[in-house]
Protein backbone atom coordinates (compact mmCIF):
# COMPACT_ATOMS: atom_id res chain seq x y z
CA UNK A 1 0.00 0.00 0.00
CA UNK A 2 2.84 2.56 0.58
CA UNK A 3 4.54 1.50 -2.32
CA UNK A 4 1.42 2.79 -4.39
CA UNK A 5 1.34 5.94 -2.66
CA UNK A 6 5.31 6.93 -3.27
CA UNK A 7 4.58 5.80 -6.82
CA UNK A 8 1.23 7.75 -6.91
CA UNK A 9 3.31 10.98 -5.77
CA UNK A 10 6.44 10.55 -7.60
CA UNK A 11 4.20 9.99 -10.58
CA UNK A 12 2.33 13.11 -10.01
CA UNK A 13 5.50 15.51 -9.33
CA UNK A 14 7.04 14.37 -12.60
CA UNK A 15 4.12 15.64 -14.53
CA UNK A 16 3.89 18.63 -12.58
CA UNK A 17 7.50 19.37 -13.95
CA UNK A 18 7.10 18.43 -17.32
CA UNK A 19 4.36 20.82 -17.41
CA UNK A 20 6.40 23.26 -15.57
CA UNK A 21 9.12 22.60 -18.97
CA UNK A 22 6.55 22.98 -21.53
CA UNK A 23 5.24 26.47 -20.33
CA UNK A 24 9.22 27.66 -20.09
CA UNK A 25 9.81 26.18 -23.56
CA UNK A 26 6.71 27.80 -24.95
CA UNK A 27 7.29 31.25 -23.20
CA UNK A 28 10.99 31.29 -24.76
CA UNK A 29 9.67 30.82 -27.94
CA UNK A 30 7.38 32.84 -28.27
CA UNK A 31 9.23 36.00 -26.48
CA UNK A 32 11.78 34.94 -29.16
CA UNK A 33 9.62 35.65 -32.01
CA UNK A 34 8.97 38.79 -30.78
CA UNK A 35 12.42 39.58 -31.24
CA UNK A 36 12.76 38.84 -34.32
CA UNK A 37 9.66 40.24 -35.63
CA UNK A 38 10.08 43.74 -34.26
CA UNK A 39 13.54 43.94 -35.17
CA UNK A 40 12.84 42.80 -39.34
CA UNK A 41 12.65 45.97 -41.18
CA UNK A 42 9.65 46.50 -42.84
CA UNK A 43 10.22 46.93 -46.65
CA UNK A 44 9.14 50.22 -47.96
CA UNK A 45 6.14 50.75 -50.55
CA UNK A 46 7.38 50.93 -54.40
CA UNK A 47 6.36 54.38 -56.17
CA UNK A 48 4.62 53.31 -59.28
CA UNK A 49 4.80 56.68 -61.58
CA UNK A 50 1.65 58.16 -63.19
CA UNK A 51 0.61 57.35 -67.00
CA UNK A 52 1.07 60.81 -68.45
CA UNK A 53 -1.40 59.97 -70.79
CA UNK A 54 -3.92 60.14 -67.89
CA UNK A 55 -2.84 64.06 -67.66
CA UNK A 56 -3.17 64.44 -71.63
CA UNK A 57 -6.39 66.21 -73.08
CA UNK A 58 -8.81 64.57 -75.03
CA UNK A 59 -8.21 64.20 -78.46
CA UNK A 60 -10.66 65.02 -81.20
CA UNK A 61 -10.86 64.63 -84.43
CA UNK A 62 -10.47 67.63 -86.75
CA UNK A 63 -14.18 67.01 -87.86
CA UNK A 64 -15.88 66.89 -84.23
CA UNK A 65 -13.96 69.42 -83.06
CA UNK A 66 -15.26 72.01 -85.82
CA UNK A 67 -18.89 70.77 -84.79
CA UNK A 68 -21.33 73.15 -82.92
CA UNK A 69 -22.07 72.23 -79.90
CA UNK A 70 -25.46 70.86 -79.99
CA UNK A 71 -28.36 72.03 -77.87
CA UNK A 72 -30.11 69.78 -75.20
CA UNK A 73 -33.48 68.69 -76.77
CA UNK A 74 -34.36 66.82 -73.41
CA UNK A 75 -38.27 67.55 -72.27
CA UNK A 76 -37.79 67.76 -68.25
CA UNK A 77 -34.69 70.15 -68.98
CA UNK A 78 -37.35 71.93 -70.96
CA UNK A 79 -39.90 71.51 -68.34
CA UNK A 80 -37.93 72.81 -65.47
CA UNK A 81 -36.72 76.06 -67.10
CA UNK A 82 -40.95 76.64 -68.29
CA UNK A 83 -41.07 76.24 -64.57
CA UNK A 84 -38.36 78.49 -63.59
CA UNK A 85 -38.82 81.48 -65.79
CA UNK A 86 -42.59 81.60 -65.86
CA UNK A 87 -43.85 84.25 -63.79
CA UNK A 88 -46.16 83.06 -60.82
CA UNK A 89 -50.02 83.44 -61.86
CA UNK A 90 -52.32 86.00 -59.40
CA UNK A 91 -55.12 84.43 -57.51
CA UNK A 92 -58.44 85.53 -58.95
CA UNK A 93 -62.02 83.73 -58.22
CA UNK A 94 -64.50 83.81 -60.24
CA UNK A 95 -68.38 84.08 -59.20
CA UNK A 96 -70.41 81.57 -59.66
CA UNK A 97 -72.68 84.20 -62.33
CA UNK A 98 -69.26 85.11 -64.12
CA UNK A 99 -68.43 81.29 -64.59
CA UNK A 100 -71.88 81.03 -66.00
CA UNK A 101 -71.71 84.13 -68.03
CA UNK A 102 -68.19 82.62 -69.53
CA UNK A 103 -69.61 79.58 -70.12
CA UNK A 104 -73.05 80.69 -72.11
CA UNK A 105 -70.25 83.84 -74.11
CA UNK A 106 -68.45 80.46 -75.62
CA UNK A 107 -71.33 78.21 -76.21
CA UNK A 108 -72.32 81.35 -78.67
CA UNK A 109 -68.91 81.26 -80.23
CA UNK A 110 -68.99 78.01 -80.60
CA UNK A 111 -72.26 78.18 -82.34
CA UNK A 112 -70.69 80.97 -84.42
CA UNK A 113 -67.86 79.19 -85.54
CA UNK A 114 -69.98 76.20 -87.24
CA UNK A 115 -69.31 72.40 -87.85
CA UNK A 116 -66.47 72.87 -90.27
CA UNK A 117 -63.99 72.30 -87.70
CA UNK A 118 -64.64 69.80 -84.63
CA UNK A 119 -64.96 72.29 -81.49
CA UNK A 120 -65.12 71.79 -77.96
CA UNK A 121 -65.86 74.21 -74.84
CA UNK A 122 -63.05 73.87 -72.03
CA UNK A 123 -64.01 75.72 -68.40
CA UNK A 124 -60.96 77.04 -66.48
CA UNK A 125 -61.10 75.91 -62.94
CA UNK A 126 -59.06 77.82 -60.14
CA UNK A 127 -56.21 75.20 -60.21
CA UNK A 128 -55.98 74.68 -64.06
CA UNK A 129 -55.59 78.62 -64.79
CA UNK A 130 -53.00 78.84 -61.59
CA UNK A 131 -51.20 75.28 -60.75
CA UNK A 132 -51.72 72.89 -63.27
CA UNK A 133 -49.30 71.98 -66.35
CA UNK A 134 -51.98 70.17 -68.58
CA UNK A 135 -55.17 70.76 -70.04
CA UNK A 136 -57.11 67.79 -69.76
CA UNK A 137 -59.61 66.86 -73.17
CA UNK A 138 -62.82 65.41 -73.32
CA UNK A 139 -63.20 62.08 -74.13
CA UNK A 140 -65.42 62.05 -77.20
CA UNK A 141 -62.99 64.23 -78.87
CA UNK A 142 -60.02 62.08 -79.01
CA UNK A 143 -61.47 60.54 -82.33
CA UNK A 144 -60.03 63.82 -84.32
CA UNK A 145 -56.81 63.58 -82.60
CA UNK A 146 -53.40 61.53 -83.33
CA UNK A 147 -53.59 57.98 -82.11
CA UNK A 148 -50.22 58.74 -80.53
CA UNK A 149 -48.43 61.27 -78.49
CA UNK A 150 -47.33 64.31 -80.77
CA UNK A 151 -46.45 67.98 -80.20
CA UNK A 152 -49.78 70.72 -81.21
CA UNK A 153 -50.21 73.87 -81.63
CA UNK A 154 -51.99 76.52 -79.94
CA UNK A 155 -52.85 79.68 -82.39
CA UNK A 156 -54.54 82.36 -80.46
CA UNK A 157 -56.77 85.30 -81.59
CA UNK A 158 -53.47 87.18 -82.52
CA UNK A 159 -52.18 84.19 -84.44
CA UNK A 160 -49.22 83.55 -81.96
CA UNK A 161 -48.38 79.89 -81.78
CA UNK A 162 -47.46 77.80 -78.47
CA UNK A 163 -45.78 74.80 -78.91
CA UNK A 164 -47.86 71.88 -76.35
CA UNK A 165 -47.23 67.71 -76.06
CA UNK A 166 -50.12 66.24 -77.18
CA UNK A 167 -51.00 62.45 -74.59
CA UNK A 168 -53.31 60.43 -76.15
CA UNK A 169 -53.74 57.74 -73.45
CA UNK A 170 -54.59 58.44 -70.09
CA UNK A 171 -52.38 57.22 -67.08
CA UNK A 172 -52.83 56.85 -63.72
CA UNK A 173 -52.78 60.12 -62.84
CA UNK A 174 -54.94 61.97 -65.84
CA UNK A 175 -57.96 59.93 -66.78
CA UNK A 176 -58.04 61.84 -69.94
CA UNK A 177 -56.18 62.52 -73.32
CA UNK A 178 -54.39 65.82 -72.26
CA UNK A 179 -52.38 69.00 -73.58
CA UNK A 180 -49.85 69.46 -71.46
CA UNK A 181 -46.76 72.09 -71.40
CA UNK A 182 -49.44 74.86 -71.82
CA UNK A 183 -48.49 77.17 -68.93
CA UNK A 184 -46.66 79.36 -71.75
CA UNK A 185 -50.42 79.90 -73.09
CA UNK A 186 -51.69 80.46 -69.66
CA UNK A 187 -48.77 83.43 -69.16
CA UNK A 188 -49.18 85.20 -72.09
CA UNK A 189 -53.04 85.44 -71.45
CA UNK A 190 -53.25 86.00 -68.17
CA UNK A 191 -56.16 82.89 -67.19
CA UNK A 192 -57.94 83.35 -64.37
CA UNK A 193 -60.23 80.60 -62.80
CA UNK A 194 -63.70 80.95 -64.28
CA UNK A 195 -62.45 82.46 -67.88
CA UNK A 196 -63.65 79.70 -70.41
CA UNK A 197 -61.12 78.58 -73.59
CA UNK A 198 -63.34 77.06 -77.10
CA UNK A 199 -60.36 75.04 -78.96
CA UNK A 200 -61.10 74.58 -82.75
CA UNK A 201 -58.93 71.97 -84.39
CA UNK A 202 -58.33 73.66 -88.00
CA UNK A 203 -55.52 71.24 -88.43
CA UNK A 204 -54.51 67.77 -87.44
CA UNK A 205 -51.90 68.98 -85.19
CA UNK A 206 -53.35 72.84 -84.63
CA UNK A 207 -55.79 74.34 -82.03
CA UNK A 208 -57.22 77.61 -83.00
CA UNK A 209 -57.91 78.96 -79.19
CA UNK A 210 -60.21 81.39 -78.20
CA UNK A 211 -60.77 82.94 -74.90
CA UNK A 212 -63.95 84.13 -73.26
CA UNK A 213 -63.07 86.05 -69.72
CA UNK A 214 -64.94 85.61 -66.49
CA UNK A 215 -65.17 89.37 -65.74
CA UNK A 216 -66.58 90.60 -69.27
């Protein structure tokens, strides 16, 4: 029985100093790398030099280069600067007797005008004459129209032309064929809410426009 004891112990203190070794050996190593690592320079970054080419202008040929520059044809470039320079429209309301006297003024005109050229009445509310960029059409009078989307013309009383984009199909958010681009028209006119517009197509593409004021 004592015999397995003093071999139980002696066992036990040899391990206890092998692990004692290992830790020592380990420790040495590793403060050893260290060392080494923070004394190895560290190797310096290579310069590559630029492309001069990247600093050269760009070359054109002799036949671009004598070119115009070209204007930008894009519509919401053309959109924002109608925005921008158009001037902002004053508030007027109309009675509810000077819509009605607008109204009945271009039903005669109408009437005056004849059946040579399809015709149609168009009321100016408060927000079409101040806010809106579109003139919506009425439905029955699409079939004289393009069956696609085209740029019209507005000809007033004094034969001035505006230039509007004709949409044939209704979206989501106008339920109707619609002139839009018009605020140009709108400017030079002064609209109120309550004046009343009769458009006369005389051509495929060509509104003859003619406006009947609120406060006659």
């Amino acid at each position: 029985m004592a015999e397995a004891n003093s071999y139980e112990e002696q066992r036990s203190r040899q391990m206890e100093e092998n692990k004692r070794k290992l830790d020592e050996l380990r420790l040495h190593k590793l403060s050893a790398a260290v060392r080494q690592a923070s004394a190895k320079p560290t190797p310096a970054k290579l310069l590559v030099p630029r492309n001069p080419r990247l600093n050269a202008p760009i070359r054109r040929s002799g036949r671009i280069a004598s070119l115009p520059e070209q204007p930008d044809y894009r519509p919401a470039k053309a959109q924002r600067n109608e925005r921008a320079e158009l001037p902002d429209p004053v508030s007027v309301y109309a009675t509810d007797g000077e819509r009605a006297y607008a109204v009945s003024k271009a039903q005669e005109l109408k009437d005056r005008l004849g059946s040579d050229h399809p015709t149609f009445i168009k009321p100016l509310s408060h927000g079409y004459a101040t806010k809106s960029y579109h003139v919506s059409i009425p439905m029955h009078f699409i079939q004289y129209l393009p069956v696609h989307d085209e740029t019209m013309v507005l000809v007033d009383e004094m034969n001035n032309k505006f230039d509007v984009l004709y949409s044939c199909k209704p979206d989501v958010s106008h339920r109707r064929p619609m002139l839009s681009r018009w605020r140009g028209f709108v400017a030079e006119h002064k609209l109120a809410g309550g004046d009343c517009l009769v458009f006369q197509l005389i051509e495929r593409r060509k509104f003859k426009v003619y406006v009947v004021r609120a406060s006659s």
